[in-house]
C-alpha atoms as a PDB file:
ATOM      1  CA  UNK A   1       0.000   0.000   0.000  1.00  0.00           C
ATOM      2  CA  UNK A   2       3.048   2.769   0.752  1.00  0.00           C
ATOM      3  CA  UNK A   3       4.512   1.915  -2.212  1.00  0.00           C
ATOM      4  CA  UNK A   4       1.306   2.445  -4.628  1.00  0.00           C
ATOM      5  CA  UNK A   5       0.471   5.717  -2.260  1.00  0.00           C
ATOM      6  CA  UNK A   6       4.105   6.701  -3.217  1.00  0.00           C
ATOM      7  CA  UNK A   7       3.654   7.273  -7.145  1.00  0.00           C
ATOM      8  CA  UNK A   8      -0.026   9.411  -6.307  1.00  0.00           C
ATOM      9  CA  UNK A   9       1.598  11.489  -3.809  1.00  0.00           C
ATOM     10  CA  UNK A  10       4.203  12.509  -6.860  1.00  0.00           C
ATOM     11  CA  UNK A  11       1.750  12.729  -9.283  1.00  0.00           C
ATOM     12  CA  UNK A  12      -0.061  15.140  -7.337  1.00  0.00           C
ATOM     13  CA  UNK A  13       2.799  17.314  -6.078  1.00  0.00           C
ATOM     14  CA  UNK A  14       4.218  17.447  -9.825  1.00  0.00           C
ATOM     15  CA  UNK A  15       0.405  18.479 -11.004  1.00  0.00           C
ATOM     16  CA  UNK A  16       0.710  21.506  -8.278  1.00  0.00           C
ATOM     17  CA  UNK A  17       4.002  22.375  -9.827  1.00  0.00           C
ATOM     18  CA  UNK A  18       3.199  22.627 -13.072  1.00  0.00           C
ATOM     19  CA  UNK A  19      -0.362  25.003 -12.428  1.00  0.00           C
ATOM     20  CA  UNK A  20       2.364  27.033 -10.374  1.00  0.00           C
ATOM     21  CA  UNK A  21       4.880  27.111 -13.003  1.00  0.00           C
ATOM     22  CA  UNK A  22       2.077  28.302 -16.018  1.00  0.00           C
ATOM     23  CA  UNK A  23       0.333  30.759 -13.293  1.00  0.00           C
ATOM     24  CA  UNK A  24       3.889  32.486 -13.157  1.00  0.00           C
ATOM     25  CA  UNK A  25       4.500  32.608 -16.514  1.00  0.00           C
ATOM     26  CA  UNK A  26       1.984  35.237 -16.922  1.00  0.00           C
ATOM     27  CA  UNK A  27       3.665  37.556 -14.737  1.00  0.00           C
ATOM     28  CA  UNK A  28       7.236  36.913 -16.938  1.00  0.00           C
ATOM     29  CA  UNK A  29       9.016  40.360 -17.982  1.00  0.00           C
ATOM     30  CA  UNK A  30      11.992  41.792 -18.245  1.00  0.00           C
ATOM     31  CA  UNK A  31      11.438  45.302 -18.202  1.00  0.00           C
ATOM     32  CA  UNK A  32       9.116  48.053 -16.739  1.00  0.00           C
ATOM     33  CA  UNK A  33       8.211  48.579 -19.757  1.00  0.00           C
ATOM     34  CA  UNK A  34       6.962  44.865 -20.684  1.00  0.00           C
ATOM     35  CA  UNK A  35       5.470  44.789 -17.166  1.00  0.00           C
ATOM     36  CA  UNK A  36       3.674  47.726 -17.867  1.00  0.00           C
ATOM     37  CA  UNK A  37       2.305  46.797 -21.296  1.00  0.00           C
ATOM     38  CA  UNK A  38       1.109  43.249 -20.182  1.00  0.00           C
ATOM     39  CA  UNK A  39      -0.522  44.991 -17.124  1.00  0.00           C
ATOM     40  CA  UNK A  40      -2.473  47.441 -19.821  1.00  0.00           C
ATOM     41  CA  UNK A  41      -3.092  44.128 -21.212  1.00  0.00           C
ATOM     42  CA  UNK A  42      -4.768  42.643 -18.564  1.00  0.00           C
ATOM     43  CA  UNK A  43      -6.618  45.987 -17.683  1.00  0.00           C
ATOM     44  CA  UNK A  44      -7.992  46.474 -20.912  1.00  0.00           C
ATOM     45  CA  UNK A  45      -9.479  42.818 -20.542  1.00  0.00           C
ATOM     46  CA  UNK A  46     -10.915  43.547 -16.987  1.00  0.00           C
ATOM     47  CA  UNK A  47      -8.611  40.814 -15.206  1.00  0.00           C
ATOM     48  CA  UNK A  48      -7.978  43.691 -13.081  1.00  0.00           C
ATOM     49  CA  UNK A  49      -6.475  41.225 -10.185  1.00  0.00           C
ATOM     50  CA  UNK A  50      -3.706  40.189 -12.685  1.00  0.00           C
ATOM     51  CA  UNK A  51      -3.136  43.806 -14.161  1.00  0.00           C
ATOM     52  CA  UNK A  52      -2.589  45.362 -10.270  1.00  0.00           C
ATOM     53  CA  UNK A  53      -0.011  42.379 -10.083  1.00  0.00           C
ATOM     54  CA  UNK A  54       2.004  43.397 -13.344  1.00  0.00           C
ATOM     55  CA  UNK A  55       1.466  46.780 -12.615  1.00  0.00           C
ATOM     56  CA  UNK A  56       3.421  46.385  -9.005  1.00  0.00           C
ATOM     57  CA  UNK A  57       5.995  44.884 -11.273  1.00  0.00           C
ATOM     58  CA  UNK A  58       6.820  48.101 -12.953  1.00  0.00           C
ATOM     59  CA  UNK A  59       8.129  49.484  -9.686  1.00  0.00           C
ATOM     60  CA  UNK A  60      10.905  46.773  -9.238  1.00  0.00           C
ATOM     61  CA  UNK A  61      12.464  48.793 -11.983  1.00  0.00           C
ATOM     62  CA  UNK A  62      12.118  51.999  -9.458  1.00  0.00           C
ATOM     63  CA  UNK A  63       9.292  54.488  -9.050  1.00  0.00           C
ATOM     64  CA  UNK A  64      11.102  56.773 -10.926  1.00  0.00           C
ATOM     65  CA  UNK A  65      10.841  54.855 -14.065  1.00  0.00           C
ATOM     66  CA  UNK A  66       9.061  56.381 -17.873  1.00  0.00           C
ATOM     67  CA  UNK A  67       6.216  53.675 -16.338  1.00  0.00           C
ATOM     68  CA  UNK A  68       6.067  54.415 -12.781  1.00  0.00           C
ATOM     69  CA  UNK A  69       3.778  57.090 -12.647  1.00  0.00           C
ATOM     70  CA  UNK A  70       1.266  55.471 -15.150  1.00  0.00           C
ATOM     71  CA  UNK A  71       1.224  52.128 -13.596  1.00  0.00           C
ATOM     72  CA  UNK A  72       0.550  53.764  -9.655  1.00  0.00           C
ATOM     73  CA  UNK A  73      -2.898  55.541 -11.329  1.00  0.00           C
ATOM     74  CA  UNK A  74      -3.835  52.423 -12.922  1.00  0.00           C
ATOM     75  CA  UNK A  75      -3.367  49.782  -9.982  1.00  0.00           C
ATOM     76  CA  UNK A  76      -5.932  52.651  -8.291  1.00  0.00           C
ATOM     77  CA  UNK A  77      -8.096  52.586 -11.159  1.00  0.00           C
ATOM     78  CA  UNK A  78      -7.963  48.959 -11.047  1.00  0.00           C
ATOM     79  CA  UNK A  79      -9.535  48.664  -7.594  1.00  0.00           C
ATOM     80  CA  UNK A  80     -12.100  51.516  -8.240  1.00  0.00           C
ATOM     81  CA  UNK A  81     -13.389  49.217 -11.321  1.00  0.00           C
ATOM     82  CA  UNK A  82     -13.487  46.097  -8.708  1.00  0.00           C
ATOM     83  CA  UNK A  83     -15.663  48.493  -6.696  1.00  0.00           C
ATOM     84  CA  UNK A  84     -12.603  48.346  -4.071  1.00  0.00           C
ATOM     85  CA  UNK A  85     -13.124  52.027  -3.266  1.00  0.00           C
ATOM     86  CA  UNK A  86     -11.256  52.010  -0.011  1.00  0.00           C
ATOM     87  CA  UNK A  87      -8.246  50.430  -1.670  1.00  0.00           C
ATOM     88  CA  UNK A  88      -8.671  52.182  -4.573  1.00  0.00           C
ATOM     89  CA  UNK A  89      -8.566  55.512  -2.272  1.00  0.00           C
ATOM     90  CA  UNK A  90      -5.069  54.583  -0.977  1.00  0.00           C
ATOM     91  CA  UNK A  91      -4.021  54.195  -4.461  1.00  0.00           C
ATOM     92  CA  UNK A  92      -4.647  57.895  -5.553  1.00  0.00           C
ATOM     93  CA  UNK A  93      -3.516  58.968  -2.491  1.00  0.00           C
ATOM     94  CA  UNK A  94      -0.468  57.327  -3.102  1.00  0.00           C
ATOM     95  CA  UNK A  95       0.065  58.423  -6.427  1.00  0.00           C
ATOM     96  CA  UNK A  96      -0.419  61.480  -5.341  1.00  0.00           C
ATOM     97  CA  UNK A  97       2.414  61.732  -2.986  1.00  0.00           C
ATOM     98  CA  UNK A  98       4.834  60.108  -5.088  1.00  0.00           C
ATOM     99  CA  UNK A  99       3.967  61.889  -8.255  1.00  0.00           C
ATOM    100  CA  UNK A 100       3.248  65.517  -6.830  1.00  0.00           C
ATOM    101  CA  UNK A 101       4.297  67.212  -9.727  1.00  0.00           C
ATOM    102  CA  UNK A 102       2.414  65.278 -12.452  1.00  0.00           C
ATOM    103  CA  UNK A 103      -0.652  67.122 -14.004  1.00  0.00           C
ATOM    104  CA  UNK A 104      -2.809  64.261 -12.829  1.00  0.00           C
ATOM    105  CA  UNK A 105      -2.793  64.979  -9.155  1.00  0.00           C
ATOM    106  CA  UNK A 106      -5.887  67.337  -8.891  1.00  0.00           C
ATOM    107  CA  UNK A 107      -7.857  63.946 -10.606  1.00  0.00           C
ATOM    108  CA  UNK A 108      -6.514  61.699  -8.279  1.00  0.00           C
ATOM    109  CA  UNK A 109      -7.491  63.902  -5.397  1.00  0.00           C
ATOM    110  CA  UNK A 110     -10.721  64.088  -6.802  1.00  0.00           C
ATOM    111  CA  UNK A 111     -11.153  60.831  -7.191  1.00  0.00           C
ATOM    112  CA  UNK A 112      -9.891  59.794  -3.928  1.00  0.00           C
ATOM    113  CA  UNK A 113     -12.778  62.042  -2.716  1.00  0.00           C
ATOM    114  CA  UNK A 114     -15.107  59.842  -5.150  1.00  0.00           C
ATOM    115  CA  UNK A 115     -14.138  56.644  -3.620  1.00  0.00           C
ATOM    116  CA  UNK A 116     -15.182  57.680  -0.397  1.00  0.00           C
ATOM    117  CA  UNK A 117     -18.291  59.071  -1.717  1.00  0.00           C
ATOM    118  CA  UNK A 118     -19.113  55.744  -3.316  1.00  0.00           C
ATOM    119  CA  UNK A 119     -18.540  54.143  -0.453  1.00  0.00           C
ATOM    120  CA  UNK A 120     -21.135  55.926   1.526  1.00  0.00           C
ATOM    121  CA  UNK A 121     -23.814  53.520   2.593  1.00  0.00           C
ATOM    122  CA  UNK A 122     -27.786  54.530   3.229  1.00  0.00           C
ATOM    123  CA  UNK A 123     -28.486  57.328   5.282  1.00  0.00           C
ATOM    124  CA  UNK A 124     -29.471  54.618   8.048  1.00  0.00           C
ATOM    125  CA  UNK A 125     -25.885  53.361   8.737  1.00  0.00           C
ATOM    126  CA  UNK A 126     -22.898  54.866   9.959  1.00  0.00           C
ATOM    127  CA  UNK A 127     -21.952  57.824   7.874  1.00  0.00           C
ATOM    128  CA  UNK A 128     -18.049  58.010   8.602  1.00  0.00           C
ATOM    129  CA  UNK A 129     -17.126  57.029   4.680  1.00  0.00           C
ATOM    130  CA  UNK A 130     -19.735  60.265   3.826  1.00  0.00           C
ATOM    131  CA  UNK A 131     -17.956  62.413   6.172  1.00  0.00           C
ATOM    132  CA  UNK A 132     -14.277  61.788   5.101  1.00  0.00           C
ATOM    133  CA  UNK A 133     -15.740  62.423   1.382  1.00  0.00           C
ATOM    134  CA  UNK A 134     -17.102  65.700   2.309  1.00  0.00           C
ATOM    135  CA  UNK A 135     -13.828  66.708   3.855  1.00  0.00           C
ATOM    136  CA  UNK A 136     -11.663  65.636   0.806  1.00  0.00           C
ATOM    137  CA  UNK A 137     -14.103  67.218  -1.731  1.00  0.00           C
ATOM    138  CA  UNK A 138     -13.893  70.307   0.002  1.00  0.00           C
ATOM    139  CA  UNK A 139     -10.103  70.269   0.169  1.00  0.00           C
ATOM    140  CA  UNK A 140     -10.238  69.746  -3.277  1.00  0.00           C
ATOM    141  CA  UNK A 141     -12.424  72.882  -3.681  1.00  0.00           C
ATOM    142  CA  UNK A 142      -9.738  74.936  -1.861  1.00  0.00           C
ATOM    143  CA  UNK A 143      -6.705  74.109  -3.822  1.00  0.00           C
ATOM    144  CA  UNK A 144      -8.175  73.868  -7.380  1.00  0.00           C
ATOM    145  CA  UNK A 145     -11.093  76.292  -7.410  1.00  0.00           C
ATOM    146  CA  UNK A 146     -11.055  76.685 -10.974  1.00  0.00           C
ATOM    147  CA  UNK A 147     -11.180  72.836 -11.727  1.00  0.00           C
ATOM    148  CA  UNK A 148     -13.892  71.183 -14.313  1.00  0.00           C
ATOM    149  CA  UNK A 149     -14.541  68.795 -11.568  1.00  0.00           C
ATOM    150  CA  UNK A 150     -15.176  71.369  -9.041  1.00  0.00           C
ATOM    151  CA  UNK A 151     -18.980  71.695  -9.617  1.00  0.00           C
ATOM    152  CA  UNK A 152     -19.602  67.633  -9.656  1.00  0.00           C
ATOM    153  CA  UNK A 153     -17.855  67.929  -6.451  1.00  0.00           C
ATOM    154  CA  UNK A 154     -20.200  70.491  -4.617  1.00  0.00           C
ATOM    155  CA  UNK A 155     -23.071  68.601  -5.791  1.00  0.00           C
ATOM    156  CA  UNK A 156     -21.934  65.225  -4.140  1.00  0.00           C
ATOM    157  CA  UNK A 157     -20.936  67.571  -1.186  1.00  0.00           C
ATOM    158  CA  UNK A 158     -25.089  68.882  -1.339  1.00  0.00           C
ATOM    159  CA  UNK A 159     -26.034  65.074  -1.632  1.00  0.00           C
ATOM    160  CA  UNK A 160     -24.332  63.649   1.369  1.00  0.00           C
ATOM    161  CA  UNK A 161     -25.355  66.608   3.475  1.00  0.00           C
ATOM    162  CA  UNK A 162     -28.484  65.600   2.880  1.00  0.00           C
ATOM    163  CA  UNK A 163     -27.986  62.351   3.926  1.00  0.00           C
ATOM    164  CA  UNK A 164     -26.240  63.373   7.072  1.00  0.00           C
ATOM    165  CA  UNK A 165     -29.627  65.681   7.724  1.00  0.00           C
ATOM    166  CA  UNK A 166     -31.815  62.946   6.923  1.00  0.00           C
ATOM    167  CA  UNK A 167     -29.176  60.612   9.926  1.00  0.00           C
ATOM    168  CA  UNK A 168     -29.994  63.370  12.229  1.00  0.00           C
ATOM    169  CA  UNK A 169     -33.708  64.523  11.329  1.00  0.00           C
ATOM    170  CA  UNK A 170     -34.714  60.568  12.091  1.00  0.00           C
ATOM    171  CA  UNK A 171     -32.793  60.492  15.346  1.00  0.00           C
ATOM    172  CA  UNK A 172     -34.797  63.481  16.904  1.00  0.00           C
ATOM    173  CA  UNK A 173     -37.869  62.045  15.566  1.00  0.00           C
ATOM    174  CA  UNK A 174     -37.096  58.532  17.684  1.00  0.00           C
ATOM    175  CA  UNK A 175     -36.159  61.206  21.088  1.00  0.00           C
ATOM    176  CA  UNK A 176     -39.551  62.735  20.126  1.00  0.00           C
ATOM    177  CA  UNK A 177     -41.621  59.685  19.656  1.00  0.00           C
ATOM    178  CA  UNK A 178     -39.943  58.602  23.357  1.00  0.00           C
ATOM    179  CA  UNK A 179     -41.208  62.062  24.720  1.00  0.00           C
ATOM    180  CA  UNK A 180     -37.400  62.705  25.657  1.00  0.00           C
ATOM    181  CA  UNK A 181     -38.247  66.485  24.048  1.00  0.00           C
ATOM    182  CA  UNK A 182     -35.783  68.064  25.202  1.00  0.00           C
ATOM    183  CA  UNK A 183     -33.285  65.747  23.766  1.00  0.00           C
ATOM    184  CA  UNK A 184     -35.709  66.242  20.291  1.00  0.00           C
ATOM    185  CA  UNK A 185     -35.962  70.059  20.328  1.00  0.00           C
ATOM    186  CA  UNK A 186     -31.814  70.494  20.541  1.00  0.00           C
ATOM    187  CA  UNK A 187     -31.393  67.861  17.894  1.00  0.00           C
ATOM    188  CA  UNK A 188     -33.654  69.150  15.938  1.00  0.00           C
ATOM    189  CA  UNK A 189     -31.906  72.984  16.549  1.00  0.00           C
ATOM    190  CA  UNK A 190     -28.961  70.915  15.666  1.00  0.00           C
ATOM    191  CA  UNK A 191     -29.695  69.962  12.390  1.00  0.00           C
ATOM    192  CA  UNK A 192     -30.868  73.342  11.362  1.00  0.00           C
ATOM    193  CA  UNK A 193     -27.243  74.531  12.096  1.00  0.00           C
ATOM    194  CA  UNK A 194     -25.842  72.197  10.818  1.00  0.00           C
ATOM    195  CA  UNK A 195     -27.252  71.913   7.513  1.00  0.00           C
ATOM    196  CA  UNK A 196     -29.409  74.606   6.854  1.00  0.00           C
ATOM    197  CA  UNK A 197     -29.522  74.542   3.003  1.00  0.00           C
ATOM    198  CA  UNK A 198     -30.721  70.482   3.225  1.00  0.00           C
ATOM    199  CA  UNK A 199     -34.478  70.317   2.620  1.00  0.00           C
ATOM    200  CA  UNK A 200     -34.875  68.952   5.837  1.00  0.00           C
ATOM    201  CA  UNK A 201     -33.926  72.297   7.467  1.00  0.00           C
ATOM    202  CA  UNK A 202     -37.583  73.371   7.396  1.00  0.00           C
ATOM    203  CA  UNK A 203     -38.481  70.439   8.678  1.00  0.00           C
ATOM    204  CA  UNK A 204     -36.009  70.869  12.033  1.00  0.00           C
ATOM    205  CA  UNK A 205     -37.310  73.533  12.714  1.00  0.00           C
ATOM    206  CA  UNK A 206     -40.993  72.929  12.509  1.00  0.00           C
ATOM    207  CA  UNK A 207     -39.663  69.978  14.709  1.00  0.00           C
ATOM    208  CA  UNK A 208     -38.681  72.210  17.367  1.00  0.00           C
ATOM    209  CA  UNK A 209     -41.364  74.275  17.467  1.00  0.00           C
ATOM    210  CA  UNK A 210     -43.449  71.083  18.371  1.00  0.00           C
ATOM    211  CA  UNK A 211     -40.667  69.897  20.486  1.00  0.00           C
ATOM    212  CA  UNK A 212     -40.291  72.807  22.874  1.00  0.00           C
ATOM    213  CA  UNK A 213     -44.064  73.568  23.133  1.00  0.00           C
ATOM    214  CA  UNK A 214     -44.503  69.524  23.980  1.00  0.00           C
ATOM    215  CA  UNK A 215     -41.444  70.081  26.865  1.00  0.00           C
ATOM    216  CA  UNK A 216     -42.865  73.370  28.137  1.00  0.00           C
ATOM    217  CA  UNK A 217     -45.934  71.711  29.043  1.00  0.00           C
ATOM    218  CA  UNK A 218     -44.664  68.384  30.701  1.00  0.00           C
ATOM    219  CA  UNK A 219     -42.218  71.073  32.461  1.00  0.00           C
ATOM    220  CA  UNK A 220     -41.950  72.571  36.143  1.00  0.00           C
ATOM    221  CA  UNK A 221     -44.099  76.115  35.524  1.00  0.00           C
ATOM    222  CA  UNK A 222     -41.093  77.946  36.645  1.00  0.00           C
ATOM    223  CA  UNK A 223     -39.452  76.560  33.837  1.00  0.00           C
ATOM    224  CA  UNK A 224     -42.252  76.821  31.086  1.00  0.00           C
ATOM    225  CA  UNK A 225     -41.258  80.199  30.448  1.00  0.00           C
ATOM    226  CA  UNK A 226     -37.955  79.419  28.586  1.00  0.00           C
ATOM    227  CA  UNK A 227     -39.173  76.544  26.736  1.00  0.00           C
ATOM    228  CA  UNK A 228     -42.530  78.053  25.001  1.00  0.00           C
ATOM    229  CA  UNK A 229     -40.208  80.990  24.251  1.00  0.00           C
ATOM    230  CA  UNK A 230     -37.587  78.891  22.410  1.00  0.00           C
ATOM    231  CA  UNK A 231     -41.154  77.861  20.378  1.00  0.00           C
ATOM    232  CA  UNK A 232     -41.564  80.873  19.503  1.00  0.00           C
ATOM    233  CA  UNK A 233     -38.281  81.353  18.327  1.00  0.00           C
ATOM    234  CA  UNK A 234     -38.213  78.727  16.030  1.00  0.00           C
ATOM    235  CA  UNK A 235     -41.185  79.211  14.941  1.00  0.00           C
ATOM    236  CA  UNK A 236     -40.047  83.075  14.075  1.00  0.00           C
ATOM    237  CA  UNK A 237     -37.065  81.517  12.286  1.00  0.00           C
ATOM    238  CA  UNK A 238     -38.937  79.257  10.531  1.00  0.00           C
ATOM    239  CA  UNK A 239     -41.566  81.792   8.778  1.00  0.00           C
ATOM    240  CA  UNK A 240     -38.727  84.410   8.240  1.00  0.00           C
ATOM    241  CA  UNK A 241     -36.258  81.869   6.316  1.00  0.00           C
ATOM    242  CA  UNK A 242     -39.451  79.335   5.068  1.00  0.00           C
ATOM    243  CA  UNK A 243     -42.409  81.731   4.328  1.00  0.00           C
ATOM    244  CA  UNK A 244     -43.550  79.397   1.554  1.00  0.00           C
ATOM    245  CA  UNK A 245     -43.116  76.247   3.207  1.00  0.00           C
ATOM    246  CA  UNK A 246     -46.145  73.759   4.462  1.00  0.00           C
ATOM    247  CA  UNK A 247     -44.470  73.106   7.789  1.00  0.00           C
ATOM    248  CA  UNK A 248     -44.533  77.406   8.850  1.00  0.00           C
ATOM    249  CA  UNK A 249     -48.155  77.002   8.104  1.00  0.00           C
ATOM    250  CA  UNK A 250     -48.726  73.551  10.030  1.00  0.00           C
ATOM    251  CA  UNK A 251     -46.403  75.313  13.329  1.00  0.00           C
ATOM    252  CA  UNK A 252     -48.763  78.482  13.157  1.00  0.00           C
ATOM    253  CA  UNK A 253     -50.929  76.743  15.940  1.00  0.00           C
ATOM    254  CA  UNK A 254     -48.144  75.608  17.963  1.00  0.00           C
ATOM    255  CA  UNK A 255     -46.788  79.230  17.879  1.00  0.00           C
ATOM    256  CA  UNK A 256     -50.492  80.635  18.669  1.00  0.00           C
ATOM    257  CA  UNK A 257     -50.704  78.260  21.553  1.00  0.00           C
ATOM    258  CA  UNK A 258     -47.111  78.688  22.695  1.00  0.00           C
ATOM    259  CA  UNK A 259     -48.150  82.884  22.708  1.00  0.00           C
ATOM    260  CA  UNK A 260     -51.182  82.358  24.555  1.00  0.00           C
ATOM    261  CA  UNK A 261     -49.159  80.181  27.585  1.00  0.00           C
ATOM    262  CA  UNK A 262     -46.524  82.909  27.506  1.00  0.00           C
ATOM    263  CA  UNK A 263     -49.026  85.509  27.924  1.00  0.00           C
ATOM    264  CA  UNK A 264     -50.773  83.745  30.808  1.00  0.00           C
ATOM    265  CA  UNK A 265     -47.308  82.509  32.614  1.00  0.00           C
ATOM    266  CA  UNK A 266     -46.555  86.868  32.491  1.00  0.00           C
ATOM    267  CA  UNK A 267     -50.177  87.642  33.741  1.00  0.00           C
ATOM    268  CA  UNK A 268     -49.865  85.245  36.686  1.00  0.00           C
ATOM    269  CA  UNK A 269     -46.306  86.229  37.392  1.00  0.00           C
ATOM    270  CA  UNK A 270     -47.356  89.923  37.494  1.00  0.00           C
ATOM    271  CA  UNK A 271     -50.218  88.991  39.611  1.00  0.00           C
ATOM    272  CA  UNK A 272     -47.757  87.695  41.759  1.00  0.00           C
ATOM    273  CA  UNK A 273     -45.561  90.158  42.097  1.00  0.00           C
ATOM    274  CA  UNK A 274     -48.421  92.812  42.374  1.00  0.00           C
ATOM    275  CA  UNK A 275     -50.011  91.204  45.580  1.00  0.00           C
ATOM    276  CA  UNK A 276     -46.433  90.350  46.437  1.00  0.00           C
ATOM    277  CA  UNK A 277     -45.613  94.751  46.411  1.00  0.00           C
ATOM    278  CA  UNK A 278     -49.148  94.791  48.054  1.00  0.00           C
ATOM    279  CA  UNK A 279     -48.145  92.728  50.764  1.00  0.00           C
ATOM    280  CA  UNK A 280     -44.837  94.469  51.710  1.00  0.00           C
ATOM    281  CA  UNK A 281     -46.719  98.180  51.505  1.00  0.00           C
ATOM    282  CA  UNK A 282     -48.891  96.693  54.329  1.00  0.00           C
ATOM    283  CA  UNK A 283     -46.243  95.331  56.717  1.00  0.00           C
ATOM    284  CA  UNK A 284     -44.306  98.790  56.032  1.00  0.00           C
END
C-alpha cells in the first residue's frame, strides 16, 4: 500500500508544480516597460487582479521609471473598477504623494474624494465614509477652485449633506416619539445649524417648534417660560427663512398656543408680584 500511495503522492505534487509554473508565466518580464504593457493588457481585458499584479511589477524597476507614474494611477483605477473604493482611495492617495508634480494629481485627489463618496452607505448606517468624502471634496475645492470637476464635487458635497440631515432629522424624531423632548428640540436645533440649506432644514425647525411647546408643558411652571419661548423662536425663524413652506403654516398653531401660555405665565407672574408689592406696603 506505501509503495502504490508513493507514485499518487508525486503525481499530485508534480500536477501543483506545473499550475504554479504556467500561473507564473503570466507575470514573466523583463522590463518596466513589458510589465507595464502586459498589465495594460490585462486591464484592458478587466482581469484587473492580474493587471494590479504586473502593474506592481513596474516598480521593481524603481518608481522613478518612464512607467512608474502610469502604472501607480492604474493599480488605483484597477480597484475603483473592482468596486474596491477604499483600496482604490489609498491608491490615488499614493500616487499622489509620489507623483506631486504630475498634471494628474488634482484627478486623483478628486477621485480619492469619489471613492469615499461611493462608499457611503444609506443614510441609516454609519456615515463616517460620507464624512471623510465631504472633507476631501472640500479640500479639493480649496486648492483647485477653478477645476472642471469642481462643480460635480459640490453637488456630491449637497447630496451627502443631505444624507447626514436625513441621519440626524430621524434620530430626533425617535427622542420625540420617546417624549425625551428636550433631547428632540436640541437635535432638531442641531440639524438646522448644521445643515441649513438640506431640505430637511424646514423640517427641524418645525420639529422644534413642536418639540419645545410639547417640553414646556410636561415642564416645572417655573421653567415653562424658557421653553414656550424657544417655540416661539423657532417658529419666528422658521416663517422668516421658510415663508412658503407647508411646515410654517402647520407650526402656526403651535406658535399661537405657545403665545397664549406665555401671555398667561406673564399675567400670573405679574399677579404675583403685584399682591407680592401689596403685601410688603402693608407690613411697612
Amino acid at each position: 500500500m506505501r509503495f502504490r500511495f508513493f507514485p499518487l503522492v508525486a503525481a499530485l505534487a508534480a500536477l501543483i508544480l506545473l499550475t504554479a509554473c504556467s500561473g507564473n508565466q503570466r507575470l514573466r518580464y523583463s522590463s518596466a516597460e513589458e510589465a507595464y504593457e502586459k498589465g495594460m493588457l490585462e486591464f484592458r481585458n478587466e482581469d484587473y487582479q492580474t493587471a494590479v499584479k504586473f502593474f506592481r511589477g513596474v516598480f521593481q524597476y524603481g518608481r522613478g521609471n518612464d512607467y512608474a507614474e502610469d502604472a501607480q494611477f492604474r493599480i488605483a483605477e484597477a480597484y475603483e473598477n473592482q468596486r474596491r473604493y477604499l483600496l482604490a482611495a489609498a491608491e490615488y492617495q499614493r500616487f499622489a504623494k509620489l507623483y506631486a508634480g504630475s498634471q494628474r494629481v488634482p484627478v486623483a485627489e478628486y477621485r480619492r474624494a469619489r471613492m469615499y463618496y461611493l462608499s457611503s452607505p444609506m443614510y441609516q448606517l454609519d456615515q463616517s465614509d460620507s464624512r471623510k468624502a465631504i472633507e476631501l471634496y472640500q479640500l479639493f475645492i480649496e486648492r483647485y477652485p477653478q477645476h472642471e470637476l469642481v462643480a460635480t464635487a459640490q453637488e456630491h458635497i449637497a447630496e451627502l449633506r443631505g444624507k447626514l440631515a436625513h441621519k440626524k432629522f430621524e434620530a430626533a424624531e425617535l427622542y420625540e416619539r420617546r417624549q425625551m423632548y428636550e433631547a428632540a428640540a436640541k437635535t432638531y436645533e442641531s440639524l438646522f445649524d448644521q445643515y441649513p440649506e438640506t431640505d430637511w432644514a424646514d423640517d427641524a425647525l418645525y420639529g422644534a417648534v413642536r418639540s419645545y411647546v410639547d417640553y414646556a408643558d410636561n415642564s416645572v411652571r417655573s421653567k415653562q417660560d424658557d421653553r414656550y419661548q424657544k417655540a416661539v423662536d423657532n417658529y419666528q425663524r422658521l416663517t422668516q427663512l421658510f415663508p412658503e413652506s407647508n411646515k410654517t403654516r402647520q407650526a402656526q398653531s403651535l406658535f399661537e398656543r405657545a403665545r397664549a401660555q406665555l401671555d398667561q405665565l406673564r399675567e400670573q407672574e405679574e399677579s404675583s408680584e403685584s399682591i407680592a408689592d401689596g403685601d410688603a406696603t402693608e407690613s411697612a
